[in-house]
PDB file of N, CA and C in Angstrom:
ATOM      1  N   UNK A   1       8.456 -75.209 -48.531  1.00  0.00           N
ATOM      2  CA  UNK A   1       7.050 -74.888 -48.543  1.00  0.00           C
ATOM      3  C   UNK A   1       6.700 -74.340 -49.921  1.00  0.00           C
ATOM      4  N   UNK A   2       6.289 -75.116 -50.665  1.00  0.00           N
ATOM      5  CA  UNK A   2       5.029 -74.495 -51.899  1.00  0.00           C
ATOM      6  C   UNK A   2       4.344 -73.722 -51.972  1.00  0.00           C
ATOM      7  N   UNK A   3       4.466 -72.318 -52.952  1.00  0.00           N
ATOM      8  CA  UNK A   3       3.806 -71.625 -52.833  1.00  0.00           C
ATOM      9  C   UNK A   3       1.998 -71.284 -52.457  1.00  0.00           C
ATOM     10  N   UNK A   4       1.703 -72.657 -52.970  1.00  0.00           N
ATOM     11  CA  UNK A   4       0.109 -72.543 -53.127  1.00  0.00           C
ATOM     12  C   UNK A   4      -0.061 -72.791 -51.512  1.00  0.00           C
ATOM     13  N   UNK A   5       0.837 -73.613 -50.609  1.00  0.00           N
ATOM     14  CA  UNK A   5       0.740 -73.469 -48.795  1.00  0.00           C
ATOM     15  C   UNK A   5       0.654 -72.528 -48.306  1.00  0.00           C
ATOM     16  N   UNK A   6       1.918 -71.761 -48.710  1.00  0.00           N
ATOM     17  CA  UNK A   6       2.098 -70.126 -48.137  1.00  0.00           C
ATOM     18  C   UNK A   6       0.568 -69.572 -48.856  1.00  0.00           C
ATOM     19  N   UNK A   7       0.312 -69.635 -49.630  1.00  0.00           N
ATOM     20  CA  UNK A   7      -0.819 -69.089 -50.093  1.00  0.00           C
ATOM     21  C   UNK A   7      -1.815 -69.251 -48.906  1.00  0.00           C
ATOM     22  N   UNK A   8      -2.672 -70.698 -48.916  1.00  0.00           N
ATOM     23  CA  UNK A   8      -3.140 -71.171 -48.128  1.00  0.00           C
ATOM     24  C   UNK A   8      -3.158 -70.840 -46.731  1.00  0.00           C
ATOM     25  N   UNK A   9      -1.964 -71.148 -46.263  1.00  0.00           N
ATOM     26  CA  UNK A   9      -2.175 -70.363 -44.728  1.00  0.00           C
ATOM     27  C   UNK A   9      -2.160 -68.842 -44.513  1.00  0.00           C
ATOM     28  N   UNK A  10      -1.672 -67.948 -45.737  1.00  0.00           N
ATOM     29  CA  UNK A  10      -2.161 -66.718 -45.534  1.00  0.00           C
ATOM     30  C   UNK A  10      -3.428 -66.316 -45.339  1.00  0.00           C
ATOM     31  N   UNK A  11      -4.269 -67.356 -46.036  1.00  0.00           N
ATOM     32  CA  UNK A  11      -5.513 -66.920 -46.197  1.00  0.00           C
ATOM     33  C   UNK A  11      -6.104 -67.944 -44.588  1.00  0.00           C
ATOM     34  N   UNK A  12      -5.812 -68.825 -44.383  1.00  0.00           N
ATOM     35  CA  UNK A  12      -6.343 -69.559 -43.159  1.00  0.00           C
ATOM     36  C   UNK A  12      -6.136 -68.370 -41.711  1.00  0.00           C
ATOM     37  N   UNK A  13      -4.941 -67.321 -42.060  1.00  0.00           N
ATOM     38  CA  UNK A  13      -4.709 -66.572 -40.778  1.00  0.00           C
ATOM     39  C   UNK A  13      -5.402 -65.346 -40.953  1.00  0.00           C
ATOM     40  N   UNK A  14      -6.007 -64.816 -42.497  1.00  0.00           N
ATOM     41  CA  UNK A  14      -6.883 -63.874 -42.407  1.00  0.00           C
ATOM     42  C   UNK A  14      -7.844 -64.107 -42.231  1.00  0.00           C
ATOM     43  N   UNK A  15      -8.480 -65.630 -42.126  1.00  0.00           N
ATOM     44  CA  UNK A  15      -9.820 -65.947 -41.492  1.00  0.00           C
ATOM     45  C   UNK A  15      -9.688 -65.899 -40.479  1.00  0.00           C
ATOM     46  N   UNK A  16      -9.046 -66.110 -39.835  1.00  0.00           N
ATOM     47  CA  UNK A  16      -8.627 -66.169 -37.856  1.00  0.00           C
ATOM     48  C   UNK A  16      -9.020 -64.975 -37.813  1.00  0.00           C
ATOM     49  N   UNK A  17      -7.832 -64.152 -38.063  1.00  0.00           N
ATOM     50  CA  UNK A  17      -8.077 -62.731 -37.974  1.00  0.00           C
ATOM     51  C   UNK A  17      -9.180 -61.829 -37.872  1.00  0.00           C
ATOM     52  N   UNK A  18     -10.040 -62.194 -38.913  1.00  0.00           N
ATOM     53  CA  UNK A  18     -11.484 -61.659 -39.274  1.00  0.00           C
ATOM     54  C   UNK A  18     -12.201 -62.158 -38.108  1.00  0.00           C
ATOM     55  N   UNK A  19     -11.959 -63.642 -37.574  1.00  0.00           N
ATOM     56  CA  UNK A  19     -13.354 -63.927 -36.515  1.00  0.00           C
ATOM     57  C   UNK A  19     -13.074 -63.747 -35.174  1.00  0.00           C
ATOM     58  N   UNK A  20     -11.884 -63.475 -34.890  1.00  0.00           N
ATOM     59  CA  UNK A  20     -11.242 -62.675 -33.815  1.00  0.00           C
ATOM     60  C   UNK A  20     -12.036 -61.355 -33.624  1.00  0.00           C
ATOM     61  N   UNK A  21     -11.768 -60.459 -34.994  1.00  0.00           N
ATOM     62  CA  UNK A  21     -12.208 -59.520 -34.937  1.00  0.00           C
ATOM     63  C   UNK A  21     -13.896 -59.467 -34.777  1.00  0.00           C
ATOM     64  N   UNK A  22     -14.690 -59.821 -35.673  1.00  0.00           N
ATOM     65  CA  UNK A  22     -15.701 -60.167 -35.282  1.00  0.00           C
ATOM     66  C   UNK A  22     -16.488 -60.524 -33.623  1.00  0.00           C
ATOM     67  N   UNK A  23     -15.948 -61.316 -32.845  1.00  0.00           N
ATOM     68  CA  UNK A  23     -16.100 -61.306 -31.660  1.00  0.00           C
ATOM     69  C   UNK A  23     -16.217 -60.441 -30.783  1.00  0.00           C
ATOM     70  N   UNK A  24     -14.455 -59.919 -31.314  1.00  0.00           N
ATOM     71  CA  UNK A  24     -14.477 -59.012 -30.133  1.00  0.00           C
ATOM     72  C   UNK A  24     -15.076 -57.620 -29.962  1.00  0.00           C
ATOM     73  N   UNK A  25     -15.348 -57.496 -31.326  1.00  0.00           N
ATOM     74  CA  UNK A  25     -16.314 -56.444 -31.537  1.00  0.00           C
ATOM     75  C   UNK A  25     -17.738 -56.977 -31.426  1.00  0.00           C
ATOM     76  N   UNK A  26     -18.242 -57.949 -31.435  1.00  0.00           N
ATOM     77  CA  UNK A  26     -19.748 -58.846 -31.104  1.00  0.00           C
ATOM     78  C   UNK A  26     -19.772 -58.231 -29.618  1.00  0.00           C
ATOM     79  N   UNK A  27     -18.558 -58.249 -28.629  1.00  0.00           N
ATOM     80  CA  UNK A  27     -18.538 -57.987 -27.127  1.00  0.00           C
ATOM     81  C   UNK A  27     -18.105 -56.549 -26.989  1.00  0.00           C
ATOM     82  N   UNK A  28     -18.208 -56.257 -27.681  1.00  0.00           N
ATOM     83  CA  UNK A  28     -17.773 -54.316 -27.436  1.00  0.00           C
ATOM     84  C   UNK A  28     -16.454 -54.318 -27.177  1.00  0.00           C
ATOM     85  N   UNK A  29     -15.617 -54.704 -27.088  1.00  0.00           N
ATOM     86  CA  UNK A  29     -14.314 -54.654 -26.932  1.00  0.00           C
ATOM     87  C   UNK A  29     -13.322 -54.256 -27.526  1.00  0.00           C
ATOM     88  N   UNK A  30     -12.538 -52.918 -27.649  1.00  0.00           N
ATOM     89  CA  UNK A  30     -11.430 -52.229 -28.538  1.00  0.00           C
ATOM     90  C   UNK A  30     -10.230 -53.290 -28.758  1.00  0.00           C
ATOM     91  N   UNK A  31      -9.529 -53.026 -29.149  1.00  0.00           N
ATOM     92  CA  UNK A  31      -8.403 -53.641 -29.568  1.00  0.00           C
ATOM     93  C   UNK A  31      -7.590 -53.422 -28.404  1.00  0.00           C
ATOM     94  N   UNK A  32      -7.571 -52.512 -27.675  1.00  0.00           N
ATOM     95  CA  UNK A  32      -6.789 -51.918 -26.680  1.00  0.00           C
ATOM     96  C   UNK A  32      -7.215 -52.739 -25.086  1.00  0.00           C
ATOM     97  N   UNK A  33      -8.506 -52.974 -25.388  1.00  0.00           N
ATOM     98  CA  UNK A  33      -9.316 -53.500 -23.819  1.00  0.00           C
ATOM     99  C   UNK A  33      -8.628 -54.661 -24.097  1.00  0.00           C
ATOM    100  N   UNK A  34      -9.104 -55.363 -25.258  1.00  0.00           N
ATOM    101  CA  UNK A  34      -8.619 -57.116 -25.535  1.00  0.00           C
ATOM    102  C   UNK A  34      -7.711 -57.327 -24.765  1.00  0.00           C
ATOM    103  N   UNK A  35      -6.229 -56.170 -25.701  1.00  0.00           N
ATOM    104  CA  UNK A  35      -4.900 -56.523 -24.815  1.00  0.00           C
ATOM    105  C   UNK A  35      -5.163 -56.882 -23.266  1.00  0.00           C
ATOM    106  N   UNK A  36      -5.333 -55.360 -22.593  1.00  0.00           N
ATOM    107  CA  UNK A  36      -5.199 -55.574 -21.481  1.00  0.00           C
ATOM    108  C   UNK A  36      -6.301 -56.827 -20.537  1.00  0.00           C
ATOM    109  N   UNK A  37      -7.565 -57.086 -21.457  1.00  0.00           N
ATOM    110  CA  UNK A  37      -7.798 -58.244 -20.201  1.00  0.00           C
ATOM    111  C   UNK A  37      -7.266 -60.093 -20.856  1.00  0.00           C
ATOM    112  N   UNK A  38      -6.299 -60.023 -21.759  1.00  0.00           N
ATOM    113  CA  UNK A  38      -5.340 -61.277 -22.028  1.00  0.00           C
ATOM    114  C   UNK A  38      -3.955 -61.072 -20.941  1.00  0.00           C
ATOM    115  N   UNK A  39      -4.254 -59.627 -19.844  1.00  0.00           N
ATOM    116  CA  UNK A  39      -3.094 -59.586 -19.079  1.00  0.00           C
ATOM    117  C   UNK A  39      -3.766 -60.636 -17.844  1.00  0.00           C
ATOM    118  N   UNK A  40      -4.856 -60.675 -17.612  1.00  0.00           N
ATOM    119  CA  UNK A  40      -5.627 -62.081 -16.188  1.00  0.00           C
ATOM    120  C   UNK A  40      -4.757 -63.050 -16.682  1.00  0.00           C
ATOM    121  N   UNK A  41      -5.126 -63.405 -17.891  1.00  0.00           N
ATOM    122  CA  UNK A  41      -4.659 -65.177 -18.232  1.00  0.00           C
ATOM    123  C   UNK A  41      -2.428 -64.883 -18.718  1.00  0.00           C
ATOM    124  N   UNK A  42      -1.852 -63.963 -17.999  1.00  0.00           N
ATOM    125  CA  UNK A  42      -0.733 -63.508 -17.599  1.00  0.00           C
ATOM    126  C   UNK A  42      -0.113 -63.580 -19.186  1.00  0.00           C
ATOM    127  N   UNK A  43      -0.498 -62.701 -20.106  1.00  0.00           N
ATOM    128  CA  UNK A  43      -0.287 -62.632 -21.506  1.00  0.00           C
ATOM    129  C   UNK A  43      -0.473 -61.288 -21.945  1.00  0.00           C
ATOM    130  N   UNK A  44       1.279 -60.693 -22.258  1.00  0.00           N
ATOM    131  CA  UNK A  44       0.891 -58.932 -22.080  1.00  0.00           C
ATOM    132  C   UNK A  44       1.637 -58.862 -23.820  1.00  0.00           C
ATOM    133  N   UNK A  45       0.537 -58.182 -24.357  1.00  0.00           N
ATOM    134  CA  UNK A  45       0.462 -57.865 -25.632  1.00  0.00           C
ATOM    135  C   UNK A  45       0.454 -56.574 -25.889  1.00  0.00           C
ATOM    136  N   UNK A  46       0.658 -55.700 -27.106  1.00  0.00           N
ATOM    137  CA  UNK A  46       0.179 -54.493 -27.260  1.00  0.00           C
ATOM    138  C   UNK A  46      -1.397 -54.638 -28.338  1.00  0.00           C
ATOM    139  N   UNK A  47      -1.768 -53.722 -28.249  1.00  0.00           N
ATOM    140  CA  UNK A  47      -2.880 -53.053 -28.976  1.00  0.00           C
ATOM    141  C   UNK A  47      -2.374 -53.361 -30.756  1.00  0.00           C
ATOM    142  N   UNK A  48      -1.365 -53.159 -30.700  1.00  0.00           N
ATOM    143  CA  UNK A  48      -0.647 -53.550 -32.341  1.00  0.00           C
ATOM    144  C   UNK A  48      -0.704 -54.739 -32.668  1.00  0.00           C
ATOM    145  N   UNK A  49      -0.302 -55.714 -31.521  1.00  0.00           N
ATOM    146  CA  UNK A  49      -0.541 -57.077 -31.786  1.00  0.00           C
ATOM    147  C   UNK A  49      -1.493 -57.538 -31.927  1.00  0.00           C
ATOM    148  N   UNK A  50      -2.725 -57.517 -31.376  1.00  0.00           N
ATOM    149  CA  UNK A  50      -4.223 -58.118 -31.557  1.00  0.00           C
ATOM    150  C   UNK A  50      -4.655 -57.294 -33.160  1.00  0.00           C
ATOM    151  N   UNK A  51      -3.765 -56.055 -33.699  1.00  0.00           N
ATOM    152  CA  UNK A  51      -3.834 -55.805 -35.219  1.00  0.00           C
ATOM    153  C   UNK A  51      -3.496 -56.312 -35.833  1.00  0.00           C
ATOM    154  N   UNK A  52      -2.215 -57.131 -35.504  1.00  0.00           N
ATOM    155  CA  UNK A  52      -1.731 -58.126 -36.666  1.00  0.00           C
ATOM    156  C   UNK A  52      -2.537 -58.953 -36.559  1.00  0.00           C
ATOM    157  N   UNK A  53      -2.935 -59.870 -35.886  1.00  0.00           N
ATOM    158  CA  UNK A  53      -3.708 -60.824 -35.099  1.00  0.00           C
ATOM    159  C   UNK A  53      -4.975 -60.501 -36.611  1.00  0.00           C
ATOM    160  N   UNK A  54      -5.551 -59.848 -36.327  1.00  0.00           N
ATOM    161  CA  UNK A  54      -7.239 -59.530 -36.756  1.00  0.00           C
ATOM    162  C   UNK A  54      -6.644 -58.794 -38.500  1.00  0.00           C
ATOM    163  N   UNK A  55      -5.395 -58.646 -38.777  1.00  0.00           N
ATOM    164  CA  UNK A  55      -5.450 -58.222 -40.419  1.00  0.00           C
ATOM    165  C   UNK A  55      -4.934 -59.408 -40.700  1.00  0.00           C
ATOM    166  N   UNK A  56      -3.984 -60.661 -40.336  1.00  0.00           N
ATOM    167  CA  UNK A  56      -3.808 -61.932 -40.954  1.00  0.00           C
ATOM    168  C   UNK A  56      -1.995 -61.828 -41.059  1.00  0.00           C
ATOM    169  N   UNK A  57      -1.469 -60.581 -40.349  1.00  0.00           N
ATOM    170  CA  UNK A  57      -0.384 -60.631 -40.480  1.00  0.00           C
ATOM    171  C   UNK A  57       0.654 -61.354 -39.550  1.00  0.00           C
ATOM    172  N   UNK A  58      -0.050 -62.101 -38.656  1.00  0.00           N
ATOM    173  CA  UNK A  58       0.485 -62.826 -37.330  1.00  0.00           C
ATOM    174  C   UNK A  58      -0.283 -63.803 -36.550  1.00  0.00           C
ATOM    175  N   UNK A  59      -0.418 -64.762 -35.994  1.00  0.00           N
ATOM    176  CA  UNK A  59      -1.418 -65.246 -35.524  1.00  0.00           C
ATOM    177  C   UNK A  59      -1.083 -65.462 -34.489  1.00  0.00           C
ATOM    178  N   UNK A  60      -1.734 -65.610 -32.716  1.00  0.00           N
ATOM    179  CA  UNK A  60      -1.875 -65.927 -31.627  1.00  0.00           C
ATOM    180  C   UNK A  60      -1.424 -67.201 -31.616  1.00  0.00           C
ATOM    181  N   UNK A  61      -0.296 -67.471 -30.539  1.00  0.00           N
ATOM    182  CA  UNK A  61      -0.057 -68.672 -30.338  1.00  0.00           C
ATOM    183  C   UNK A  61      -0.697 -69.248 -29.930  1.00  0.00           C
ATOM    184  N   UNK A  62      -0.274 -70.848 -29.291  1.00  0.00           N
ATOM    185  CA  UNK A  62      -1.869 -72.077 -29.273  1.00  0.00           C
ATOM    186  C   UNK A  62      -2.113 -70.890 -27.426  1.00  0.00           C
ATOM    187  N   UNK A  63      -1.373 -71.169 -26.521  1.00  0.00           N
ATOM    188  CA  UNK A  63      -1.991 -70.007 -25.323  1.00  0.00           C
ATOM    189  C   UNK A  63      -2.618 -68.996 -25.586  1.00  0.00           C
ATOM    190  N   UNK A  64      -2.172 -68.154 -26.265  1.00  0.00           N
ATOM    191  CA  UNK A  64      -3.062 -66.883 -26.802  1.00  0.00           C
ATOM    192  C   UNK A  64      -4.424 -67.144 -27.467  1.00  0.00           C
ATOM    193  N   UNK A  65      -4.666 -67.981 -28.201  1.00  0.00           N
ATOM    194  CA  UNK A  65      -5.444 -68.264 -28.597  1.00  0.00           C
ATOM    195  C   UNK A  65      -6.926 -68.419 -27.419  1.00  0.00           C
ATOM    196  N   UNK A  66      -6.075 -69.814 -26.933  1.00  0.00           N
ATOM    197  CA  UNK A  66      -7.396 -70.075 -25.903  1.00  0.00           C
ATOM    198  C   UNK A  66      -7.301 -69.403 -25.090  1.00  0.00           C
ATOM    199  N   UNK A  67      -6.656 -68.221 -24.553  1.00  0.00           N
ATOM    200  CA  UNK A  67      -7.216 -67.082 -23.537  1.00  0.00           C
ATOM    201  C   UNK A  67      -8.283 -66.111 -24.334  1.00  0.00           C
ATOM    202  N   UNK A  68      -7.811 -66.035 -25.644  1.00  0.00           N
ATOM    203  CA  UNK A  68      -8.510 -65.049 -26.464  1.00  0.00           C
ATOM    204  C   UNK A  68     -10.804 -65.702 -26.734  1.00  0.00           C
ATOM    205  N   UNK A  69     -10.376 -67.200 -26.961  1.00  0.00           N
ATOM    206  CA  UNK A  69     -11.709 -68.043 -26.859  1.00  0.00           C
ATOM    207  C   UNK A  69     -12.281 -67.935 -25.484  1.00  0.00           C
ATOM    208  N   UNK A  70     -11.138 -67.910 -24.362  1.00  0.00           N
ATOM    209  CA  UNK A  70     -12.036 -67.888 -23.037  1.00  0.00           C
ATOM    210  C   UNK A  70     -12.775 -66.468 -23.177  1.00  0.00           C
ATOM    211  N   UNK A  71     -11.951 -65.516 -23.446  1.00  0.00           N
ATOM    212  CA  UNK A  71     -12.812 -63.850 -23.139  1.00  0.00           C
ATOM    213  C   UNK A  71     -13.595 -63.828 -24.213  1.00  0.00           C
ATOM    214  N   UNK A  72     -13.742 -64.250 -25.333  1.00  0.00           N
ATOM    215  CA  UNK A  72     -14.971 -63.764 -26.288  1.00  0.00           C
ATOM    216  C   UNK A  72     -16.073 -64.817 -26.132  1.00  0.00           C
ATOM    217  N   UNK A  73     -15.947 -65.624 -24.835  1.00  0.00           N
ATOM    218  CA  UNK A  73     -17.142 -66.653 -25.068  1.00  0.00           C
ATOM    219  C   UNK A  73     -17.183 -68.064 -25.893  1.00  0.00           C
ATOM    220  N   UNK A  74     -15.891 -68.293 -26.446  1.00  0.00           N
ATOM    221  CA  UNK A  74     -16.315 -69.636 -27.359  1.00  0.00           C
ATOM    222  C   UNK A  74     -15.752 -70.356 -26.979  1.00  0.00           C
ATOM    223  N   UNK A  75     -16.457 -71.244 -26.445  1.00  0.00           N
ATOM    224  CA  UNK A  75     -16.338 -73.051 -25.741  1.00  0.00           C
ATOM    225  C   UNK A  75     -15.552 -74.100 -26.508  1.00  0.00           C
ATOM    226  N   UNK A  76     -15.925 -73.778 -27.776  1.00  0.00           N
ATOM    227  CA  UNK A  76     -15.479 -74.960 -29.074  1.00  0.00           C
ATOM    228  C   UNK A  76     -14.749 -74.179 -30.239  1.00  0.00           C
ATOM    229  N   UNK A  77     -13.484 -74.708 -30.402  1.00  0.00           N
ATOM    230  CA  UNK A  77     -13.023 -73.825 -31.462  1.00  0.00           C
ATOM    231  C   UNK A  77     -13.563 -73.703 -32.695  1.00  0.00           C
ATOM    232  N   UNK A  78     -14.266 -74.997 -33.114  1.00  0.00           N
ATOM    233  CA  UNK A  78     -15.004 -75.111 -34.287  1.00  0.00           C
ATOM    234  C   UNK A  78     -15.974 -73.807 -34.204  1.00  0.00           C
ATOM    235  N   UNK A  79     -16.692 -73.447 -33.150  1.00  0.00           N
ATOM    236  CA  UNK A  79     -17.066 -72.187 -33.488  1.00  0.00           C
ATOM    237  C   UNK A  79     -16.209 -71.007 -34.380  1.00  0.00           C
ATOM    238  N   UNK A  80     -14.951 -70.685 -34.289  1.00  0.00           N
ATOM    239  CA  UNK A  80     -14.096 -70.175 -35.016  1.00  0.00           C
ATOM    240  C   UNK A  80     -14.347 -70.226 -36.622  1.00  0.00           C
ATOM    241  N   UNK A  81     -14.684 -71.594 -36.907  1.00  0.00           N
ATOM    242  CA  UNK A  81     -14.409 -71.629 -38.397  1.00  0.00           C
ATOM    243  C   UNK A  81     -15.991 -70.976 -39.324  1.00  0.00           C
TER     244      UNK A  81
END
């Protein structure tokens, strides 16, 4: 992997991150609530993780993800970008 990739997807996972965050704060939702209601769609996280998640240091797998789109409301991922 080429540096300018690693570059690249660092920055593609701090955009995730950011509109994650964005959302879930659009819905009033702590970092702490998130976790626990990604426990319905049977996905038990900590409060630390949805931090990495939202600073770009980790990203939600493809499941995590779309449990995370079902609870903040977005139908189409392209909304994301």
């Amino acid at each position: 992997m080429t540096l300018i990739t690693v570059l690249e997807r660092r920055f593609a996972m701090k955009d995730l991150g950011k509109t994650i965050a964005k959302h879930r704060k659009d819905h009033k939702l702590k970092q702490s609530q998130l976790a626990i209601e990604l426990e319905k769609y049977d996905i038990y996280v900590k409060p630390n993780t949805v931090s990495a998640w939202e600073s770009g240091l980790s990203q939600p797998n493809s499941r995590q993800l779309l449990a995370i789109l079902s609870l903040i409301h977005i139908s189409e991922p392209t909304r994301l970008l």
